[in-house]
Protein backbone atom coordinates (compact mmCIF):
# COMPACT_ATOMS: atom_id res chain seq x y z
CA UNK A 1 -7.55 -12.81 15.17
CA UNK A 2 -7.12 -12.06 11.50
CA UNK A 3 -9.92 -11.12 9.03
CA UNK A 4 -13.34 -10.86 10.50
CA UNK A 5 -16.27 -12.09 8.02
CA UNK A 6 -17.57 -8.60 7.88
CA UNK A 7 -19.80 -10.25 5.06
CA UNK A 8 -21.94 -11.25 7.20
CA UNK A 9 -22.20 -8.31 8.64
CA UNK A 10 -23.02 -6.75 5.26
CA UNK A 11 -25.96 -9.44 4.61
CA UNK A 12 -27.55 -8.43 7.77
CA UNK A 13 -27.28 -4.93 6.61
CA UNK A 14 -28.87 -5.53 3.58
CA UNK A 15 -31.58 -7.37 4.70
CA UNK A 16 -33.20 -5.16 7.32
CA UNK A 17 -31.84 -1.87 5.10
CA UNK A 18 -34.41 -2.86 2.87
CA UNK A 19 -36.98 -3.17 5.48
CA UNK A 20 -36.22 0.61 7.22
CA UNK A 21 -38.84 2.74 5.70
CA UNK A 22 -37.11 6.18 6.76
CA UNK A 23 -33.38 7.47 6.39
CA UNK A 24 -33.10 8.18 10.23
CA UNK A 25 -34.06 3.81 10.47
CA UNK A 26 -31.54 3.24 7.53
CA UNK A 27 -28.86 5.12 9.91
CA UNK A 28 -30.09 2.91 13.12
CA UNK A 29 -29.64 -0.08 11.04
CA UNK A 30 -26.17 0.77 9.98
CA UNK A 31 -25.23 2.06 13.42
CA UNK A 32 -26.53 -1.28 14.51
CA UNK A 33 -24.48 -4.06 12.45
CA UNK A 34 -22.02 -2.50 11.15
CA UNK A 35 -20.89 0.48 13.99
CA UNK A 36 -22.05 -1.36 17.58
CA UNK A 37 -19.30 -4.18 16.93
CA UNK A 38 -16.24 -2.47 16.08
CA UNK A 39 -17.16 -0.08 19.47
CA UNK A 40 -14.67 -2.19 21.52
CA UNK A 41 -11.64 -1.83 18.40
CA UNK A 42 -11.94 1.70 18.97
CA UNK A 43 -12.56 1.35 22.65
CA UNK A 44 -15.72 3.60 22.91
CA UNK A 45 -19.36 3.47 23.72
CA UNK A 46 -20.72 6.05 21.38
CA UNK A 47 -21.71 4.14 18.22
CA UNK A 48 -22.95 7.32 16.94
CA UNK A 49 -20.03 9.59 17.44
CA UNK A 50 -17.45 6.23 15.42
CA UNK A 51 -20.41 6.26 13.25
CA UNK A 52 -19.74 9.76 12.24
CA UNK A 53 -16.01 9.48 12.31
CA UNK A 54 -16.03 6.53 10.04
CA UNK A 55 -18.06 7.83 7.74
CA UNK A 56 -16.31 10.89 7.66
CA UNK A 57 -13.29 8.73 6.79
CA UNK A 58 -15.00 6.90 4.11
CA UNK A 59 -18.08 4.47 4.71
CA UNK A 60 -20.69 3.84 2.75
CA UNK A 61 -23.49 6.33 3.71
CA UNK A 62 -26.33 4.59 5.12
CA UNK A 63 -28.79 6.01 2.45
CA UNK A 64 -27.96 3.08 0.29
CA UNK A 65 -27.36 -0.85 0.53
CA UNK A 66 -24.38 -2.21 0.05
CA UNK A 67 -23.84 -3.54 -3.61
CA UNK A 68 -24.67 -6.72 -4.59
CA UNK A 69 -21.37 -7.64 -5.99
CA UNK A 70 -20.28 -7.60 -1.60
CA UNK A 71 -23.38 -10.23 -1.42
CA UNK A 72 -21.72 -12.11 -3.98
CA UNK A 73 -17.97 -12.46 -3.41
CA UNK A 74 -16.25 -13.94 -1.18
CA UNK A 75 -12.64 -12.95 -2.90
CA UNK A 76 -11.51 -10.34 -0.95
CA UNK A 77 -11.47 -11.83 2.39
CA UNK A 78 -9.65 -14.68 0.91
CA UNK A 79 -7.11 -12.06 -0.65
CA UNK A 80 -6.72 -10.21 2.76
CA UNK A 81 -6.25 -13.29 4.65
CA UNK A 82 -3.57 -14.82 2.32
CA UNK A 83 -1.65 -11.45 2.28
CA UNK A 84 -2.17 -10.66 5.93
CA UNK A 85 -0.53 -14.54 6.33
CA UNK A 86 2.59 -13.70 4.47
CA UNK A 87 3.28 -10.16 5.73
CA UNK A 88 3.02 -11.21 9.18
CA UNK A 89 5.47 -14.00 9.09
CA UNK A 90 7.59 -12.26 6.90
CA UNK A 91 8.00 -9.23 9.04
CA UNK A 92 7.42 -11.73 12.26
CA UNK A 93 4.47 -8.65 12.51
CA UNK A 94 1.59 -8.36 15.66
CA UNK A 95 -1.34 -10.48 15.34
CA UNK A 96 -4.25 -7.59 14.51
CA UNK A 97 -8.07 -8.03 13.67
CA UNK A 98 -8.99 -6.78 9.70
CA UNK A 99 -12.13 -5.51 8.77
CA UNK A 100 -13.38 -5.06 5.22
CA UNK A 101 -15.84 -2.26 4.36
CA UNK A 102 -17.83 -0.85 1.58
CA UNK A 103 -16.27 2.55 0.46
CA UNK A 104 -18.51 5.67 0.02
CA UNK A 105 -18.01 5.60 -3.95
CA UNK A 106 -19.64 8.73 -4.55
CA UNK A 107 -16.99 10.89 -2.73
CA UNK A 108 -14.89 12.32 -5.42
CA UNK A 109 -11.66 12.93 -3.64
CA UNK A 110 -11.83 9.14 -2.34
CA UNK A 111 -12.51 8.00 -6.11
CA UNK A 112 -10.01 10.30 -7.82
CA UNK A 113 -7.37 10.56 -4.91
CA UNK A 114 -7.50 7.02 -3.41
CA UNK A 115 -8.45 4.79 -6.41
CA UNK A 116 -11.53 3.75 -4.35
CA UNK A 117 -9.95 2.49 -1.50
CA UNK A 118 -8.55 3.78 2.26
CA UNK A 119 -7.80 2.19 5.16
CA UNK A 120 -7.44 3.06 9.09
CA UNK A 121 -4.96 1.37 10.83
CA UNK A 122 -5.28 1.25 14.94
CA UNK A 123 -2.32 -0.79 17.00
CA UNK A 124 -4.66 -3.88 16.94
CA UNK A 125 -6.72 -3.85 14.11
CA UNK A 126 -7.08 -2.30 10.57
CA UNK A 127 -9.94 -0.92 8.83
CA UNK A 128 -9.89 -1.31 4.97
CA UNK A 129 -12.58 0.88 3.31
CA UNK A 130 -12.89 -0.55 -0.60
CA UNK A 131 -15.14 -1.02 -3.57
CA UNK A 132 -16.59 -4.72 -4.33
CA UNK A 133 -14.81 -4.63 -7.62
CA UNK A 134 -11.57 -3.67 -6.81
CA UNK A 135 -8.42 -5.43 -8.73
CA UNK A 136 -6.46 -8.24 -6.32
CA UNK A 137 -3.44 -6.68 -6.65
CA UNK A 138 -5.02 -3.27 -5.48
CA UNK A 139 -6.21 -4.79 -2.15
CA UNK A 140 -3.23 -6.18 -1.75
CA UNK A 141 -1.14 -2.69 -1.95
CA UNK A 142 -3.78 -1.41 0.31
CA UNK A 143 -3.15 -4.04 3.18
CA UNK A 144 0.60 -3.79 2.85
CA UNK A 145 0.36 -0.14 3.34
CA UNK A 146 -1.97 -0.01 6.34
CA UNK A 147 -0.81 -3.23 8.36
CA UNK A 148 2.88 -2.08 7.38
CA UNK A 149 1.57 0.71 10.01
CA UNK A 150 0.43 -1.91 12.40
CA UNK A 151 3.95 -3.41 12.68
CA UNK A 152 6.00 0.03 12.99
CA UNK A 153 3.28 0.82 16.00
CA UNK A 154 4.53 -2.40 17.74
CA UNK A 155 7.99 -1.66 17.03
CA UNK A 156 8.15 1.99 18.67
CA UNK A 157 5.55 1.70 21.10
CA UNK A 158 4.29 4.94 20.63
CA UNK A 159 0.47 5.87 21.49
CA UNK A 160 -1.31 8.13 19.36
CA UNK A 161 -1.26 11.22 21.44
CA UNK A 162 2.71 10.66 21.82
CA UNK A 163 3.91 10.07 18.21
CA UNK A 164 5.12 13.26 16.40
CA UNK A 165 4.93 14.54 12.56
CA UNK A 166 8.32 13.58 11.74
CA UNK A 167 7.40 9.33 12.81
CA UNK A 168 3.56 10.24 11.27
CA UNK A 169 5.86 11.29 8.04
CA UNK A 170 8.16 8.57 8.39
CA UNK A 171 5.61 5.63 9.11
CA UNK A 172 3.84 6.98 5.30
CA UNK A 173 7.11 6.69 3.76
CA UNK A 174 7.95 3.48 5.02
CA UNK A 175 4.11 2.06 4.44
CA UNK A 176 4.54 2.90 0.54
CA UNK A 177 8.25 1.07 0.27
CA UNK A 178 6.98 -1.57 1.79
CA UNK A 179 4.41 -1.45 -1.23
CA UNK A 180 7.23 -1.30 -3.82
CA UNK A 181 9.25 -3.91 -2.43
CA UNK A 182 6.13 -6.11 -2.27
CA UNK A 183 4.22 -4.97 -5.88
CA UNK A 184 5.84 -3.33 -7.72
CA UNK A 185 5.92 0.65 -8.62
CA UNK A 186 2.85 0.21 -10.66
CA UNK A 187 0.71 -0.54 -7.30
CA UNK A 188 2.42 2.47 -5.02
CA UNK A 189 0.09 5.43 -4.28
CA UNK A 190 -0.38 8.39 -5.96
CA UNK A 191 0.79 10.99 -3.71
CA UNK A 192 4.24 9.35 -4.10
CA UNK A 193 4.83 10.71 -7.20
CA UNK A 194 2.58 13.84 -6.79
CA UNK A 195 5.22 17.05 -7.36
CA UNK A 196 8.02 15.00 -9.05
CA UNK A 197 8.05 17.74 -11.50
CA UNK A 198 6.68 20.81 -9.17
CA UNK A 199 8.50 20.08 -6.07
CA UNK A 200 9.98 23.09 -4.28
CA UNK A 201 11.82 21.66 -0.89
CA UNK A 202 10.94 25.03 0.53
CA UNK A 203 7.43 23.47 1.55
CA UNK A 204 9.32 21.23 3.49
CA UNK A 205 11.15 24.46 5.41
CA UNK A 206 7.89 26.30 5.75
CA UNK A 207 5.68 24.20 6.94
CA UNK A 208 7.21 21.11 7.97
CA UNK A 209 10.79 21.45 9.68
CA UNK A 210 9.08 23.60 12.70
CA UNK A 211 6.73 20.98 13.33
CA UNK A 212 8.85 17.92 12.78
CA UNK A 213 8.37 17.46 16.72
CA UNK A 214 4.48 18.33 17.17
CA UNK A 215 3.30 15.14 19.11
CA UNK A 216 -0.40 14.00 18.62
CA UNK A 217 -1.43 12.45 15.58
CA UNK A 218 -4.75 14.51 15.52
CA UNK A 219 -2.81 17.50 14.96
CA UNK A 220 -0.69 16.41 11.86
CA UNK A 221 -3.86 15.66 9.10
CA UNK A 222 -3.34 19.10 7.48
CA UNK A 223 0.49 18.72 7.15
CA UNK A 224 -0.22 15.04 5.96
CA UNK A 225 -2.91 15.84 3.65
CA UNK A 226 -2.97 19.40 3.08
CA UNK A 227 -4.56 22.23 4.07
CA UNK A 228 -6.08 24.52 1.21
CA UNK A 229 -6.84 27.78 3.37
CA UNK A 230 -3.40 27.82 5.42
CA UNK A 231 -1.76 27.40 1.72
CA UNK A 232 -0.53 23.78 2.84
CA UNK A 233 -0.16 21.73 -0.48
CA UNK A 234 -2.16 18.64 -0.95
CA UNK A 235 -0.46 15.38 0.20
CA UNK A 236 2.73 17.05 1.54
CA UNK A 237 3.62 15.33 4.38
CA UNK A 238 2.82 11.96 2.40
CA UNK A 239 4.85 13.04 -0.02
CA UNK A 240 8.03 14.12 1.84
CA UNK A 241 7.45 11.04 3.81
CA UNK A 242 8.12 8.95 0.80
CA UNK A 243 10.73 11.14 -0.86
CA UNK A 244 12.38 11.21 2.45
CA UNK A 245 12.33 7.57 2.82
CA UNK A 246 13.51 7.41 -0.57
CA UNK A 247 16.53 9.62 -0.40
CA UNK A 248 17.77 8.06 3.15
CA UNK A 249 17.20 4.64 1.85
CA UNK A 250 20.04 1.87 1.88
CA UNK A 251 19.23 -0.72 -1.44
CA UNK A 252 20.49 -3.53 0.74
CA UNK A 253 17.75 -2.85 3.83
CA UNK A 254 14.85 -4.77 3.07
CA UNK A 255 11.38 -3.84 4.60
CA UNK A 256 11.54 -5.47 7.75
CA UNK A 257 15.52 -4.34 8.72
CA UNK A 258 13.82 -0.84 8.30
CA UNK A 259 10.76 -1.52 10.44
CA UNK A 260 12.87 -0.24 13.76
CA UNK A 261 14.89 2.08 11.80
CA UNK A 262 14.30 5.62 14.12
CA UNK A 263 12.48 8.22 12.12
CA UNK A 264 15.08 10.64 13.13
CA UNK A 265 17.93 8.03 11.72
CA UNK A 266 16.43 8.04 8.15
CA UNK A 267 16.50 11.93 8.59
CA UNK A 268 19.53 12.62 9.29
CA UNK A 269 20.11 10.63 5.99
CA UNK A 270 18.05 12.22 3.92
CA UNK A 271 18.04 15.04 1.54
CA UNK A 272 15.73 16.78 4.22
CA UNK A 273 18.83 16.84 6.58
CA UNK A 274 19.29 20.34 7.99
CA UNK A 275 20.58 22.82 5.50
């Protein structure tokens, strides 16, 4: 396993996207080299319903080639690889399958939320979603983050349906220490500093707390990422995640002493303890 040349993939989308006279042929192409082969990752046979759901979650939309820079570079494979090699043995991780994509750069929220970058993390294999330009040290944060996921999932055991808000919560916070202890503040996310001056814990109380034990990971996006018309604030379960990771966190646990820490543990020594 490890990182799949998805660049070749990404040549053979080029080349026949610029043959495909018509949008719906553009999508067919797409659908074709880069959807049909990551069908088995997600463990379904309907390249056009993943199509939709990874575009949804950030792929380039098939109504343009990829950039020429991805043509071009060979850099961030090598990047991913190195770091992927160091994070597993350091944190004796699972061996997982990493797939580098081009990032839909015209979404705004991606671009001004996410830097340009997200990733998907399933209990084999990761999806990174990025820009061709994007800094070393950026992709690096980015694969910390996501196959820091990959490791907790192997430590708990939990399926997707079974794991609740409070371990979806816990598993962000962990993810983004995991980027501190490995880069640095300067490379951590931007939701973890989000409402260091705003924050008002009784977000956490009103819409967190009663659904600390809501299993199914489908069901926690709006706490995790907000919610504008149920009044959820943007990134507040990724925030309290952090904060709550933060505030429960021993200096001398490292990373991977924390990796089977229970998510009920590090809240019971947080600030987010019950009142």
């Amino acid at each position: 396993m490890g990182v799949v040349r998805t660049d070749r993939w990404l040549r053979m989308y080029a080349e026949q996207w610029e043959k495909a006279e018509s949008l719906t042929e553009k999508v067919n192409v797409a659908r074709k080299t880069l959807i049909r082969p990551l069908c088995d990752v997600f463990q379904t046979k309907d390249a056009q319903a993943l199509q939709d759901h990874l575009l949804q979650a950030g792929l380039l939309h098939p109504d343009q080639p990829p950039a020429p820079q991805w043509l071009e570079r060979e850099e961030p494979w090598r990047i991913v690889a190195e770091q992927y090699r160091r994070l597993r043995q350091k944190w004796t991780g699972p061996e997982v399958k990493i797939y580098l994509l081009p990032i839909e750069e015209r979404n705004r929220f991606l671009s001004e939320q996410l830097g340009g970058k997200m990733g998907l993390t399933l209990p084999e294999a990761v999806i990174l979603f990025i820009h061709p330009a994007i800094e070393e040290e950026e992709l690096r944060a980015l694969l910390t983050h996501e196959y820091h996921h990959c490791c907790r999932l192997f430590q708990t055991k939990v399926t997707e349906q079974e794991i609740t808000l409070l371990e979806s919560i816990v598993m962000e916070g962990l993810a983004e220490h995991a980027v501190k202890e490995e880069l640095g503040t300067e490379r951590m996310a931007v939701w973890t500093r989000y409402y260091d001056r705003t924050w008002n814990r009784d977000w956490f109380e009103q819409w967190l707390r009663p659904n600390l034990d809501l299993p199914d990971r489908r069901l926690h996006y709006r706490y995790l990422y907000g919610d504008r018309q149920r009044g959820i604030p943007l990134w507040l379960g990724y925030y309290c995640g952090f904060r709550l990771v933060a505030t429960a966190w021993d200096e001398k646990a490292s990373t991977d002493r924390l990796l089977t820490c229970s998510a009920k543990e590090l809240l019971t020594k947080s600030e987010f303890h019950d009142r």
